[in-house]
C-alpha atoms as a PDB file:
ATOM      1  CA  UNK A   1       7.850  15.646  -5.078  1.00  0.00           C
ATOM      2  CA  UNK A   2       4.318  14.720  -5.218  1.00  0.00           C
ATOM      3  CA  UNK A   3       4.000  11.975  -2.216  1.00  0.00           C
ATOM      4  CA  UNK A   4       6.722  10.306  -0.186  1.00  0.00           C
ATOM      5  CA  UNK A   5       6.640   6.742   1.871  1.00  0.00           C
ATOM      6  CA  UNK A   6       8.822   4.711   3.994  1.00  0.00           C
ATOM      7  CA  UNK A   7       8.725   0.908   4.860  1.00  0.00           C
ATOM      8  CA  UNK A   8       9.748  -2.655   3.807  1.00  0.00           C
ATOM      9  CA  UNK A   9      10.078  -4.193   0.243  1.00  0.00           C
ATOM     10  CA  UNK A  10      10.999  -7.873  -0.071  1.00  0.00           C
ATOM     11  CA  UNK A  11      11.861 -10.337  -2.308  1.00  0.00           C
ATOM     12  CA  UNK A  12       9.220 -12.112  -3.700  1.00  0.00           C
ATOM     13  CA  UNK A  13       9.029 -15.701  -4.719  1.00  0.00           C
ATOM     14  CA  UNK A  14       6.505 -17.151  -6.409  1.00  0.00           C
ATOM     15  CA  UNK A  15       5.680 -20.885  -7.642  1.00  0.00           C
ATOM     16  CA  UNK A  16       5.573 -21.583 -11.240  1.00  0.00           C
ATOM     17  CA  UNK A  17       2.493 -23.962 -10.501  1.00  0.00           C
ATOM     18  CA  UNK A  18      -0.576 -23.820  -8.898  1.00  0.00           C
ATOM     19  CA  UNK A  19      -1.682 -25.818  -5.708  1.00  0.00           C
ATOM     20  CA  UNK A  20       0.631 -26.115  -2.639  1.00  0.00           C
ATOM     21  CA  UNK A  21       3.582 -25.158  -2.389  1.00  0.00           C
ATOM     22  CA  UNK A  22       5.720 -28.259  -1.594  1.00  0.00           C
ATOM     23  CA  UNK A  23       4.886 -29.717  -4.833  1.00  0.00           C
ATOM     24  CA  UNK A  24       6.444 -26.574  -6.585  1.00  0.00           C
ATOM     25  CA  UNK A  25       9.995 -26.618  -7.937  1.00  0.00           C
ATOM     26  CA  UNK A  26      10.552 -23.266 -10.111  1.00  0.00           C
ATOM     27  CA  UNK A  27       9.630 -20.410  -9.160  1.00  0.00           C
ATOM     28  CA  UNK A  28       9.555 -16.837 -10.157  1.00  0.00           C
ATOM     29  CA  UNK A  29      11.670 -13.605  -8.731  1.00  0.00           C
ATOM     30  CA  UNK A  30      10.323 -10.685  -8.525  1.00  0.00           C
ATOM     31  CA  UNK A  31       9.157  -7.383  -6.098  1.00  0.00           C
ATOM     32  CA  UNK A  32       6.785  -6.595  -3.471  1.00  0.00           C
ATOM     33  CA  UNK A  33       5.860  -3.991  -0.656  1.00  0.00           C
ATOM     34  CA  UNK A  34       3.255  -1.952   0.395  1.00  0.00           C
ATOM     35  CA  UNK A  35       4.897   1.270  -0.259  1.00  0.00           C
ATOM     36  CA  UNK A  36       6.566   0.633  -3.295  1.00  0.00           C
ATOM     37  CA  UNK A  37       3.183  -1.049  -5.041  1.00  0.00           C
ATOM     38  CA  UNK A  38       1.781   2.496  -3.882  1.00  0.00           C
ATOM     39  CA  UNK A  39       4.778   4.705  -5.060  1.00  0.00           C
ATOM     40  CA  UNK A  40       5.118   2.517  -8.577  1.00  0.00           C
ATOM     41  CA  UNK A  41       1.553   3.025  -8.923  1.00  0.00           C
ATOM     42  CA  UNK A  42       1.531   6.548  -8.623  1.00  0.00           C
ATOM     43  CA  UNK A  43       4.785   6.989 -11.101  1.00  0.00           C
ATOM     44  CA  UNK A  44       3.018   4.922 -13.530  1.00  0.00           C
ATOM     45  CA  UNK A  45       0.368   7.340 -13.715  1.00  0.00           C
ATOM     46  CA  UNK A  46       2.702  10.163 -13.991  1.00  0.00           C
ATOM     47  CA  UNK A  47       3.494  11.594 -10.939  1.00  0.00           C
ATOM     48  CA  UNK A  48       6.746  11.996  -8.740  1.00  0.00           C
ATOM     49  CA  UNK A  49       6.787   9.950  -5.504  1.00  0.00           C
ATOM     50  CA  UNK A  50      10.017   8.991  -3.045  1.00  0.00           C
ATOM     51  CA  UNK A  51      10.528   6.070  -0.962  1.00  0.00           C
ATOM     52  CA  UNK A  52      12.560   5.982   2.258  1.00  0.00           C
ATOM     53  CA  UNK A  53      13.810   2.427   3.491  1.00  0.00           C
ATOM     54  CA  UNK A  54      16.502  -0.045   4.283  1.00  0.00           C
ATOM     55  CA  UNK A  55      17.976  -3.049   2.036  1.00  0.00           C
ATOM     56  CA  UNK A  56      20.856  -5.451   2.368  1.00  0.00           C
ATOM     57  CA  UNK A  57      23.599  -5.092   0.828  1.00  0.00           C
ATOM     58  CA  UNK A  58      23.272  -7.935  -1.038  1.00  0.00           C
ATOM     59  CA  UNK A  59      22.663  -8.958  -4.712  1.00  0.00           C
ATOM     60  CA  UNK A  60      18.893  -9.025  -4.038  1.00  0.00           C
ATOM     61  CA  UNK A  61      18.597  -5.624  -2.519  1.00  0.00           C
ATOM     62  CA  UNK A  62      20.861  -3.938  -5.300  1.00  0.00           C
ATOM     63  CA  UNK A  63      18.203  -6.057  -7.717  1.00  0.00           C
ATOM     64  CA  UNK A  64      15.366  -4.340  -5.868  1.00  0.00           C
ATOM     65  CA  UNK A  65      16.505  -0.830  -5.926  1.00  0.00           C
ATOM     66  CA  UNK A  66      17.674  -1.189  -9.245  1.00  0.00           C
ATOM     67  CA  UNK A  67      13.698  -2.376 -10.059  1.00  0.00           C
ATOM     68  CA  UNK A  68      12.121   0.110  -8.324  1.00  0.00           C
ATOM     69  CA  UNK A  69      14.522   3.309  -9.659  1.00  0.00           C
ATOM     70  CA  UNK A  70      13.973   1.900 -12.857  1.00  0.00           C
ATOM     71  CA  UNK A  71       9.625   2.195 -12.107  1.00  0.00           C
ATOM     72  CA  UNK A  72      10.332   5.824 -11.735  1.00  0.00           C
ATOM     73  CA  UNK A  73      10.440   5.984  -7.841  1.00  0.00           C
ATOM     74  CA  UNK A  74      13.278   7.797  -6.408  1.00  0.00           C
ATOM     75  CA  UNK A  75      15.352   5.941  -4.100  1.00  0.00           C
ATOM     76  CA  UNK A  76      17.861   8.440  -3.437  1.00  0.00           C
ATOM     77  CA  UNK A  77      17.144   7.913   0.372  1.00  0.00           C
ATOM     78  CA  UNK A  78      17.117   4.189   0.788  1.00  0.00           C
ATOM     79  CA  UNK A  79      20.378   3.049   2.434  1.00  0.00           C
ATOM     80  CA  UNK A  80      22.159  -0.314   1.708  1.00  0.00           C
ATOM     81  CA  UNK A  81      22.877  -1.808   5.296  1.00  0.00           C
ATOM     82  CA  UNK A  82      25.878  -4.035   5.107  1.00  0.00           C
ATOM     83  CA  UNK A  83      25.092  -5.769   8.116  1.00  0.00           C
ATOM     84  CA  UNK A  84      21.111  -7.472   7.397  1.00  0.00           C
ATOM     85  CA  UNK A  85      19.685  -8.820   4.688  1.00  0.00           C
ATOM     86  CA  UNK A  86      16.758  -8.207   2.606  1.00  0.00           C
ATOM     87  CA  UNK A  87      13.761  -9.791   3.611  1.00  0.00           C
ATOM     88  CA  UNK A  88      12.499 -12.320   1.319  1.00  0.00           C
ATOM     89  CA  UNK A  89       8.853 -13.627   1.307  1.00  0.00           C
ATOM     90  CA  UNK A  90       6.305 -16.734  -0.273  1.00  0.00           C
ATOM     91  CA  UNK A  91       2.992 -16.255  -2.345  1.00  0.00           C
ATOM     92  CA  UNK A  92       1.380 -19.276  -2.430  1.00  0.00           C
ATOM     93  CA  UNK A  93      -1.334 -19.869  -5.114  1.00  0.00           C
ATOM     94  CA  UNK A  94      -3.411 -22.938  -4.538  1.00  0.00           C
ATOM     95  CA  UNK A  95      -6.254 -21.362  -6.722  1.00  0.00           C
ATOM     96  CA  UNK A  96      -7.781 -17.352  -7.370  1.00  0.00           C
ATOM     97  CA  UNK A  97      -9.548 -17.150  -4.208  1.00  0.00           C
ATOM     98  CA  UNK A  98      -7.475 -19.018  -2.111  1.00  0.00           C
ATOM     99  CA  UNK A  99      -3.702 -17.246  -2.228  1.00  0.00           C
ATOM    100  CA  UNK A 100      -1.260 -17.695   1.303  1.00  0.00           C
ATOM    101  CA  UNK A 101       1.604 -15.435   1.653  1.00  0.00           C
ATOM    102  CA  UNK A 102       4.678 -16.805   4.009  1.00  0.00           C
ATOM    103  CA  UNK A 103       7.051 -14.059   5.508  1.00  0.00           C
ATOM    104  CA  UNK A 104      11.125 -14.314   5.903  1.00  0.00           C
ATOM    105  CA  UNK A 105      11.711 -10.619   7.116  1.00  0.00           C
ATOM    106  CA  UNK A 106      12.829 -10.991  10.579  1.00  0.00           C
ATOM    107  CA  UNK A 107      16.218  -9.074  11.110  1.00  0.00           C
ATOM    108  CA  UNK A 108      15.732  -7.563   7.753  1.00  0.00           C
ATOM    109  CA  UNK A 109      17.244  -4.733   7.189  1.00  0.00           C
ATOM    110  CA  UNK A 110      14.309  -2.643   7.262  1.00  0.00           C
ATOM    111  CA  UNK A 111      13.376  -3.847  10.015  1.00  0.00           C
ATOM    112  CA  UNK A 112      16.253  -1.669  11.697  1.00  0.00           C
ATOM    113  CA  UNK A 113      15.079   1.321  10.012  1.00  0.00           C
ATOM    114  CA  UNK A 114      15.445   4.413  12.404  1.00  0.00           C
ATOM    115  CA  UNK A 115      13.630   8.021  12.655  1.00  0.00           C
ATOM    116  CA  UNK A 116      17.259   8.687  12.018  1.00  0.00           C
ATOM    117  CA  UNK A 117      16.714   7.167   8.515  1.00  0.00           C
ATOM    118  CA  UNK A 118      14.307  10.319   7.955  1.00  0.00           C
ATOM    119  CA  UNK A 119      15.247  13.139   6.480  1.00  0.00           C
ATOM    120  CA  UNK A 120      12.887  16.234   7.323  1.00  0.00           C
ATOM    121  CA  UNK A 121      13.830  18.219   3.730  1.00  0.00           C
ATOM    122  CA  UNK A 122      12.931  15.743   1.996  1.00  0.00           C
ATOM    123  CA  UNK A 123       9.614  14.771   3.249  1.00  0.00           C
ATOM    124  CA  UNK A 124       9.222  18.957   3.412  1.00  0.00           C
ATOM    125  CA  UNK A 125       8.924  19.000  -0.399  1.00  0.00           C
ATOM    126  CA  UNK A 126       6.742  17.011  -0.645  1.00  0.00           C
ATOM    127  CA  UNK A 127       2.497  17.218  -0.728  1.00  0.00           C
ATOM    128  CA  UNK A 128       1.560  13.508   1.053  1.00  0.00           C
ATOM    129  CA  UNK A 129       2.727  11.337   3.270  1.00  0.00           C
ATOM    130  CA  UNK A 130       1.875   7.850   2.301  1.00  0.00           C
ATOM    131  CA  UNK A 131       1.878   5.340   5.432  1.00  0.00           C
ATOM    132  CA  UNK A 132       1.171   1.853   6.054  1.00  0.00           C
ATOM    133  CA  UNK A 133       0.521   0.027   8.921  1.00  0.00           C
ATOM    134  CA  UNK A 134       3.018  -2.649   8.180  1.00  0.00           C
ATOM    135  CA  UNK A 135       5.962  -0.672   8.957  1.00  0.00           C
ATOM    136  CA  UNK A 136       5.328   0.118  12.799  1.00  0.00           C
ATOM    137  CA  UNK A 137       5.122  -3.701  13.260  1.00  0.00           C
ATOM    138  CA  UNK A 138       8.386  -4.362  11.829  1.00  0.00           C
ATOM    139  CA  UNK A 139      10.317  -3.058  15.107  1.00  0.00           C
ATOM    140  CA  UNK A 140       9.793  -0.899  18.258  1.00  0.00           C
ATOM    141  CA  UNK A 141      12.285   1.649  16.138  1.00  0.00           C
ATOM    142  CA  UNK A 142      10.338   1.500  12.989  1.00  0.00           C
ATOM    143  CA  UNK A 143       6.996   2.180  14.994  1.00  0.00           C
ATOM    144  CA  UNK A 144       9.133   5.436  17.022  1.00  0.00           C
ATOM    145  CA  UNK A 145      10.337   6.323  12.935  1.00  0.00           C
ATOM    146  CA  UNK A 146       6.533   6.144  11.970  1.00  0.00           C
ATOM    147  CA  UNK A 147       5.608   8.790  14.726  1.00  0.00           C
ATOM    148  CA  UNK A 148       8.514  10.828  13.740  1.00  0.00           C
ATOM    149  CA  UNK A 149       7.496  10.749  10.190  1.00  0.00           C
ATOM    150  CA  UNK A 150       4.106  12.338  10.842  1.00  0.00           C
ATOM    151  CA  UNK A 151       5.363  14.818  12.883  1.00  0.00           C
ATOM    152  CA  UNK A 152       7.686  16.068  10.718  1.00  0.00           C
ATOM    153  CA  UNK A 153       4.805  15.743   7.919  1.00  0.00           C
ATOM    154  CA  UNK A 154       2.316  17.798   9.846  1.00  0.00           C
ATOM    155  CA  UNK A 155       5.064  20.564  11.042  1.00  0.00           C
ATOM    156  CA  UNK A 156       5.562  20.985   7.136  1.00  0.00           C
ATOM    157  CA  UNK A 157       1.824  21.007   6.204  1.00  0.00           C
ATOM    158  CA  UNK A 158       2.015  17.675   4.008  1.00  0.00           C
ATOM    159  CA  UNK A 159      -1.271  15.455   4.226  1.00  0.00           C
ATOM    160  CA  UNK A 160      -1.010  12.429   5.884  1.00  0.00           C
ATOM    161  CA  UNK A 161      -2.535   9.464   4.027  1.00  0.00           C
ATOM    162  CA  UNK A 162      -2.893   5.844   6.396  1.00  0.00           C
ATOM    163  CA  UNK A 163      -3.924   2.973   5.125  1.00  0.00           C
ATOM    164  CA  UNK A 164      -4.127   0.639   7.822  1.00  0.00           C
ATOM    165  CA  UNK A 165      -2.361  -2.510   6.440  1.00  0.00           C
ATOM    166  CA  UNK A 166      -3.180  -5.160   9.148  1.00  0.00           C
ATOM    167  CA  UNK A 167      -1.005  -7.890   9.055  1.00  0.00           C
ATOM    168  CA  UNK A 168      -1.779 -10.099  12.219  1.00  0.00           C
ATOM    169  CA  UNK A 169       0.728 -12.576  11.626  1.00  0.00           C
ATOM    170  CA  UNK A 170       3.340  -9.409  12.657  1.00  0.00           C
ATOM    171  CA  UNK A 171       2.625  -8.640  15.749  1.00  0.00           C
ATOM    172  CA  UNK A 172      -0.123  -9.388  19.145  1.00  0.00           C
ATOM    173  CA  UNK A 173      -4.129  -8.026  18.162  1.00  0.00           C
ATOM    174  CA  UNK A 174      -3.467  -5.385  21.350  1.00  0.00           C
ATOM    175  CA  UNK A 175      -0.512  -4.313  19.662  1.00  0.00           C
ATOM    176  CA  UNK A 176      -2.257  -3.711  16.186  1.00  0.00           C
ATOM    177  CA  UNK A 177      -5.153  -2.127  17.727  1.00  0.00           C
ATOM    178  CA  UNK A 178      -3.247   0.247  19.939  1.00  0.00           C
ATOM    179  CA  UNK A 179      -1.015   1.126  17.717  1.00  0.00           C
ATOM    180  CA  UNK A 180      -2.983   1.307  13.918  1.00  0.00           C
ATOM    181  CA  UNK A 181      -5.688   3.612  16.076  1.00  0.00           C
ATOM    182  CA  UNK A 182      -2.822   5.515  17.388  1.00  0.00           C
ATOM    183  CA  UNK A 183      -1.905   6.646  13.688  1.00  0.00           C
ATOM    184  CA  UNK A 184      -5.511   6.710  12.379  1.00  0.00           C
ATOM    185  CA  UNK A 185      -5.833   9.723  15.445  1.00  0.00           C
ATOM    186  CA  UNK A 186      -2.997  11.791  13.491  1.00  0.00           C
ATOM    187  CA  UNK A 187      -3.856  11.083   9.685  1.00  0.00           C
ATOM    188  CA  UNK A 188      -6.181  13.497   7.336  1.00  0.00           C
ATOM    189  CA  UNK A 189      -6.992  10.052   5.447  1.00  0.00           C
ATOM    190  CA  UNK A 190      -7.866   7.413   6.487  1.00  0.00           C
ATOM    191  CA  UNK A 191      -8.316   4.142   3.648  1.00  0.00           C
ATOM    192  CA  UNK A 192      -8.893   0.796   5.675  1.00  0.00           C
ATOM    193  CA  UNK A 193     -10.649  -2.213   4.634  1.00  0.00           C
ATOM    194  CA  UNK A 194     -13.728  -3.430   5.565  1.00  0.00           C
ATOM    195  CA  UNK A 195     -12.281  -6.104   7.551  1.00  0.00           C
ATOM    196  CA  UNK A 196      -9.484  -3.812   9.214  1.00  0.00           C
ATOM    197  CA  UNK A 197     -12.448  -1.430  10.184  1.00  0.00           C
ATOM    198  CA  UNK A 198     -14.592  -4.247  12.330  1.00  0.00           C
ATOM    199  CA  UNK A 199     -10.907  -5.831  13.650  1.00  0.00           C
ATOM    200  CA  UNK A 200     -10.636  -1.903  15.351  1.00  0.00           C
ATOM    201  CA  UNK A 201     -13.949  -1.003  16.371  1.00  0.00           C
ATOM    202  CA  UNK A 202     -15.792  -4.764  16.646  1.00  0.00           C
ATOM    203  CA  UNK A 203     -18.381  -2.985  13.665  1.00  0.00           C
ATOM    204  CA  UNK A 204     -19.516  -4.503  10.927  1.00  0.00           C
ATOM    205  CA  UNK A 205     -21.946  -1.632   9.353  1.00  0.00           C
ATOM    206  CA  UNK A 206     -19.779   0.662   6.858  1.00  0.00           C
ATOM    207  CA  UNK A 207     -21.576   3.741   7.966  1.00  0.00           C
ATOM    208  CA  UNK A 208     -21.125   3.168  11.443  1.00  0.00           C
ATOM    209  CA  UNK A 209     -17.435   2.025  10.555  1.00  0.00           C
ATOM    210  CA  UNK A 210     -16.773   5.470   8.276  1.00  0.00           C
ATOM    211  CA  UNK A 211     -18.556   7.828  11.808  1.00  0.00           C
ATOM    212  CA  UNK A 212     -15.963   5.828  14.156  1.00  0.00           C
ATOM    213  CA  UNK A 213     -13.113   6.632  11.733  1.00  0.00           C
ATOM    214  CA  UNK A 214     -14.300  10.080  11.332  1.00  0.00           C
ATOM    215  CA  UNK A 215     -14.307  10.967  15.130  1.00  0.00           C
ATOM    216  CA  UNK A 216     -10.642  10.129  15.018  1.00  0.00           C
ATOM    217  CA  UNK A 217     -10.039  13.771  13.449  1.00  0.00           C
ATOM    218  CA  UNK A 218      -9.776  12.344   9.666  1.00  0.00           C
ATOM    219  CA  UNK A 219     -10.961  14.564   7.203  1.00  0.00           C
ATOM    220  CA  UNK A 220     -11.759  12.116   4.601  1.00  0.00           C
ATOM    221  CA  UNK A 221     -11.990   8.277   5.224  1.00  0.00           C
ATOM    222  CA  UNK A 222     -12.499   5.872   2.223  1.00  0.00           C
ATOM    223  CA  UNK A 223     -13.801   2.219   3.162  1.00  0.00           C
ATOM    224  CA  UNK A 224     -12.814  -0.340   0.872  1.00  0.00           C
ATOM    225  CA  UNK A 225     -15.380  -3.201   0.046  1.00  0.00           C
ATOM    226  CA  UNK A 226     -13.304  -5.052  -2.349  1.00  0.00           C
ATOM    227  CA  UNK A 227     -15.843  -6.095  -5.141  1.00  0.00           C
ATOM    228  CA  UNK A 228     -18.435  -3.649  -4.138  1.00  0.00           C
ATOM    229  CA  UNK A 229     -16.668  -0.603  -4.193  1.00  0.00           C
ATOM    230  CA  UNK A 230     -16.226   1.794  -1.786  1.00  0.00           C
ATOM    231  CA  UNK A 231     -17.508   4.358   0.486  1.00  0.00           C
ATOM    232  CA  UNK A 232     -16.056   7.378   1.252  1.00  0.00           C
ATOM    233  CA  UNK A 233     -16.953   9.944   4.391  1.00  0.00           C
ATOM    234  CA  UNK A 234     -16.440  13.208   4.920  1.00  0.00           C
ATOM    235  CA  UNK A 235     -17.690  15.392   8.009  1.00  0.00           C
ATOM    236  CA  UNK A 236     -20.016  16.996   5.563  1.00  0.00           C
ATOM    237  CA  UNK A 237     -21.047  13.858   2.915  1.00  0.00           C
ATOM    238  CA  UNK A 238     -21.027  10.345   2.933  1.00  0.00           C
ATOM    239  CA  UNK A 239     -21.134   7.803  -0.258  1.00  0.00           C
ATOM    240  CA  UNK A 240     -20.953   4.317  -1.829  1.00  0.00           C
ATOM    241  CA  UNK A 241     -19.320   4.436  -5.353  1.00  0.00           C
ATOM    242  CA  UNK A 242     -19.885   1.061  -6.874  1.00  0.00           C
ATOM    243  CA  UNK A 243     -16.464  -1.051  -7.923  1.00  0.00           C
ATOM    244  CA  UNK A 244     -15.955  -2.459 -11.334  1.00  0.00           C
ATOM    245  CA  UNK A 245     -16.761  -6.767 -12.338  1.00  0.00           C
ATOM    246  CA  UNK A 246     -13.610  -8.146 -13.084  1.00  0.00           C
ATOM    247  CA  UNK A 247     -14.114 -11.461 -15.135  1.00  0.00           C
ATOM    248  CA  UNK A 248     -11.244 -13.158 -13.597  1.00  0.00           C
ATOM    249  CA  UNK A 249      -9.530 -12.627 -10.860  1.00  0.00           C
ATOM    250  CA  UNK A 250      -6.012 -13.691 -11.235  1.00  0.00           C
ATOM    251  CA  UNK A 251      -4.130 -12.361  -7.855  1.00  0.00           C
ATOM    252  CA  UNK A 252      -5.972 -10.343  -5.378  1.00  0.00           C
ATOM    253  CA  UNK A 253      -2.718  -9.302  -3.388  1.00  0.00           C
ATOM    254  CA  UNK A 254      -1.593  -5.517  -4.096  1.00  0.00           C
ATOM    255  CA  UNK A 255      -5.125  -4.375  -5.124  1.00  0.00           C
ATOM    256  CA  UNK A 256      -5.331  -2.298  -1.686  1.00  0.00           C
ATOM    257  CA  UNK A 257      -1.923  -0.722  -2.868  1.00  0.00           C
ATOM    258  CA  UNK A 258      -3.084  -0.210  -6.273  1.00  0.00           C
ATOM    259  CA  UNK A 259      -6.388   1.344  -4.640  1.00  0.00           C
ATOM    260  CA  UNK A 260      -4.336   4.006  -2.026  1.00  0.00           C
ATOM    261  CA  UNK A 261      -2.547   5.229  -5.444  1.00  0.00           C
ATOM    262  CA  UNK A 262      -5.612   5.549  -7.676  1.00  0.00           C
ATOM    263  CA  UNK A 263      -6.976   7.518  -5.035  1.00  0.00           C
ATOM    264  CA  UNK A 264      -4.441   9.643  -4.342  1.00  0.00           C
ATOM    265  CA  UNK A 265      -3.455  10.172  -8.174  1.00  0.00           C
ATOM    266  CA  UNK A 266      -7.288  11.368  -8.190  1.00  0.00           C
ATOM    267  CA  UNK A 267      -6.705  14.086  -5.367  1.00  0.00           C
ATOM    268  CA  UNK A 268      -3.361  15.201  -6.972  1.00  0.00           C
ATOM    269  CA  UNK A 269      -4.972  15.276 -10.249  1.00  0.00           C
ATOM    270  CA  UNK A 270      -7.588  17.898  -8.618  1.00  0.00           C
ATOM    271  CA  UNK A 271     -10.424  15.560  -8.887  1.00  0.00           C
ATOM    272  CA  UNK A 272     -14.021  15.690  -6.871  1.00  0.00           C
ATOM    273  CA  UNK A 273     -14.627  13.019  -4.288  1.00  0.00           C
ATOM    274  CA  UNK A 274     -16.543  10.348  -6.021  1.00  0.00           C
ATOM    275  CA  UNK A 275     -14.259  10.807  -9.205  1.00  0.00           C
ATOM    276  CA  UNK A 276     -10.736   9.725  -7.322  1.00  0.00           C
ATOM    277  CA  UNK A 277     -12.917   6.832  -5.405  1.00  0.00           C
ATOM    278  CA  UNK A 278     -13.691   5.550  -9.009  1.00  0.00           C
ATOM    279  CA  UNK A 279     -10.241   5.674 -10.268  1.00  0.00           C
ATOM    280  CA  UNK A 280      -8.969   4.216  -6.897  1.00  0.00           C
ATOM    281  CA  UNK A 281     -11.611   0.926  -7.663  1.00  0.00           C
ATOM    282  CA  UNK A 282     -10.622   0.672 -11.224  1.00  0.00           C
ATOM    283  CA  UNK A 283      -6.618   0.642 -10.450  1.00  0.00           C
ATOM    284  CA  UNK A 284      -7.536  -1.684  -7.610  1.00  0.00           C
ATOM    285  CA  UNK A 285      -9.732  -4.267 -10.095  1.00  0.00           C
ATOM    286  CA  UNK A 286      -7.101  -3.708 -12.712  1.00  0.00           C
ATOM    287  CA  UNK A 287      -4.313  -4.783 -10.363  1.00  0.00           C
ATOM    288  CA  UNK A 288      -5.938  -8.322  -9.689  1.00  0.00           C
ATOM    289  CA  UNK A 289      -6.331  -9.583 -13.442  1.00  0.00           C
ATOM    290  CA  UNK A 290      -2.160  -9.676 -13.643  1.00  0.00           C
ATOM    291  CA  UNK A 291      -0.285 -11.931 -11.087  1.00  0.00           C
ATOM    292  CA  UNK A 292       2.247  -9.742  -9.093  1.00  0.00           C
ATOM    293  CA  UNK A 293       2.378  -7.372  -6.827  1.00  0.00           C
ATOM    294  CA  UNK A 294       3.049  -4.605  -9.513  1.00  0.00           C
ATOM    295  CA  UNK A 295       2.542  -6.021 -12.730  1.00  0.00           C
ATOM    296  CA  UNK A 296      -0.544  -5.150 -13.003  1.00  0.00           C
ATOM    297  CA  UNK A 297      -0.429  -1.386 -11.914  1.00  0.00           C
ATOM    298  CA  UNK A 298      -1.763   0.470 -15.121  1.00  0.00           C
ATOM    299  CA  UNK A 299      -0.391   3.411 -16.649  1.00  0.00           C
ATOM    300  CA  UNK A 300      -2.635   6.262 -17.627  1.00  0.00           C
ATOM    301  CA  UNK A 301      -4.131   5.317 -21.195  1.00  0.00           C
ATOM    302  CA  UNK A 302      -4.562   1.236 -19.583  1.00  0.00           C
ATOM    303  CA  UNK A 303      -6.870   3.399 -16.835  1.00  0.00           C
ATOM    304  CA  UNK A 304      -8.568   5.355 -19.281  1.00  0.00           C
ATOM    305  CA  UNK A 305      -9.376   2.256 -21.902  1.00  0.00           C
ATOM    306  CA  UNK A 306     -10.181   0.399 -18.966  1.00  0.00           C
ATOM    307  CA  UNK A 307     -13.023   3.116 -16.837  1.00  0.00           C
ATOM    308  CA  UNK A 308     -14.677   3.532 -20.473  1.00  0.00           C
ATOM    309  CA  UNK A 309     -15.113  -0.096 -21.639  1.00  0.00           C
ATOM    310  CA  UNK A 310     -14.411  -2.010 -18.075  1.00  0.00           C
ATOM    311  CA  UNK A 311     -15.544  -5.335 -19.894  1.00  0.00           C
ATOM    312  CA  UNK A 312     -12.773  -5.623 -22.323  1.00  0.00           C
ATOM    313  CA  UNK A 313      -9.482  -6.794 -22.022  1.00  0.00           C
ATOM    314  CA  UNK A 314      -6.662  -3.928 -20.610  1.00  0.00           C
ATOM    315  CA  UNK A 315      -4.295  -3.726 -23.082  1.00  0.00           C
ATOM    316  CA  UNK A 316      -0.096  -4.256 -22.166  1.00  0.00           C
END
């Protein structure tokens, strides 16, 4: 196993039309999590990732695992719980810029998710640890399984790769802060967002933002700047690698996800520095021209067509 990650996937439904939501009257079924946009992103470009979590027992979680097997991600340690459901959630498109995501994940199953729901061999064979900041706000036991998760990572020499994830609407800003700095102190990589960065440190300057992350312990942080690029830090270097135009922007949600797997694709593929913090902004440009959280995740020749003629259409 190349990487493994824990945490929530939903159900996600999505309005046929544009503009508010109460107006809309079909809508479409499909996927959506932090971990599992990473992990499918990573198996689409051709390397073997695990995901640990909780579904209901319903017809919707069976869908989702069924989905998420079939992308190539093992599930052989997700358990069905028979007594919560899966958490469902909104994406509201009222145009490309302006996109409002409603939650329905409280008492979801993974929500209940325990350190119990770890198991230490399996994480052991791994190389990464992929977390997100989501899943500690799901529950006081998913925070204690998040703790657990990089301990056990750490005793078995596995990298630990954060990226940050705020989601306010989950939990109090002294919670988030505490608790997403908390993590940051224990990860070798750190990839939060430009925004994330000044909600933790009150910093607006990348640099700056990169040294704070840096004196955490983190041996490489990469600041995303959506558009722009990103900047990555080192103890040794620090550098802006410039993002790719995308004509249109179609669905900016999952492009962090899509970003975390380019990256780490780059390390596992042996890649310097600045080369996996180029493939990490082309995945995450790619990823907003397709509506969905996955959809647009491209596989390895869609990357390659894509980095050497970024102004044409990607292929599907």
């Amino acid at each position: 196993m190349d990487v493994v990650t824990f945490g929530e996937t939903m159900v996600l439904f999505t309005p046929e039309s544009t503009g508010l939501m109460r107006y809309a009257h079909t809508y479409t079924r499909k996927f959506g999590g932090s971990e599992t946009n990473f992990a499918i992103g990573l198996a689409r470009l051709g390397h073997s990732v695990g995901w640990i979590s909780r579904v209901g027992n319903d017809e919707l979680g069976k869908a989702m695992l069924s989905f998420v097997r079939g992308e190539g991600v093992d599930t052989s340690c997700v358990r069905l719980d028979p007594d919560a459901p899966t958490g469902l959630y909104f994406k509201e498109i009222r145009n490309a810029s302006d996109v409002n995501v409603y939650y329905y994940r409280k008492g979801s199953a993974a929500s209940r998710m325990t350190a119990a729901d770890l198991d230490e061999a399996y994480l052991a064979q791994a190389r990464y640890l992929f977390v997100s900041g989501i899943t500690p706000a799901l529950s006081e036991s998913c925070r204690e399984m998040v703790f657990e998760a990089i301990r056990m990572a750490k005793a078995s020499g596995l990298t630990v790769v954060f990226d940050p994830n705020l989601r306010k609407k989950l939990w109090t800003e002294e919670q988030a802060r505490e608790t997403l700095l908390a993590i940051a102190a224990q990860s070798d990589i750190i990839l939060p967002g430009l925004s994330e960065g000044t909600f933790l440190f009150g910093e607006t300057d990348p640099v700056k933002l990169g040294e704070r992350f840096l004196s955490l312990g983190a041996k490489i942080v990469v600041l995303k700047l959506g558009e722009k690029g990103a900047h990555y830090f080192t103890p040794e270097e620090n550098l802006h690698i410039p993002g790719f135009h995308v004509e249109q922007m179609v669905d900016p949600v999952g492009a962090g996800d899509g970003f975390a797997a380019g990256f780490v694709s780059g390390l596992l593929d042996g890649l310097p520095l600045p080369e996996a913090v180029k493939r990490a902004n082309a995945v995450g440009a790619i990823v907003t021209m397709v509506n969905g959280d996955v959809e647009g995740l491209p596989e390895r020749s869609d990357l390659k067509r894509f980095v050497e003629s970024p102004g044409e259409e990607v292929m599907r």
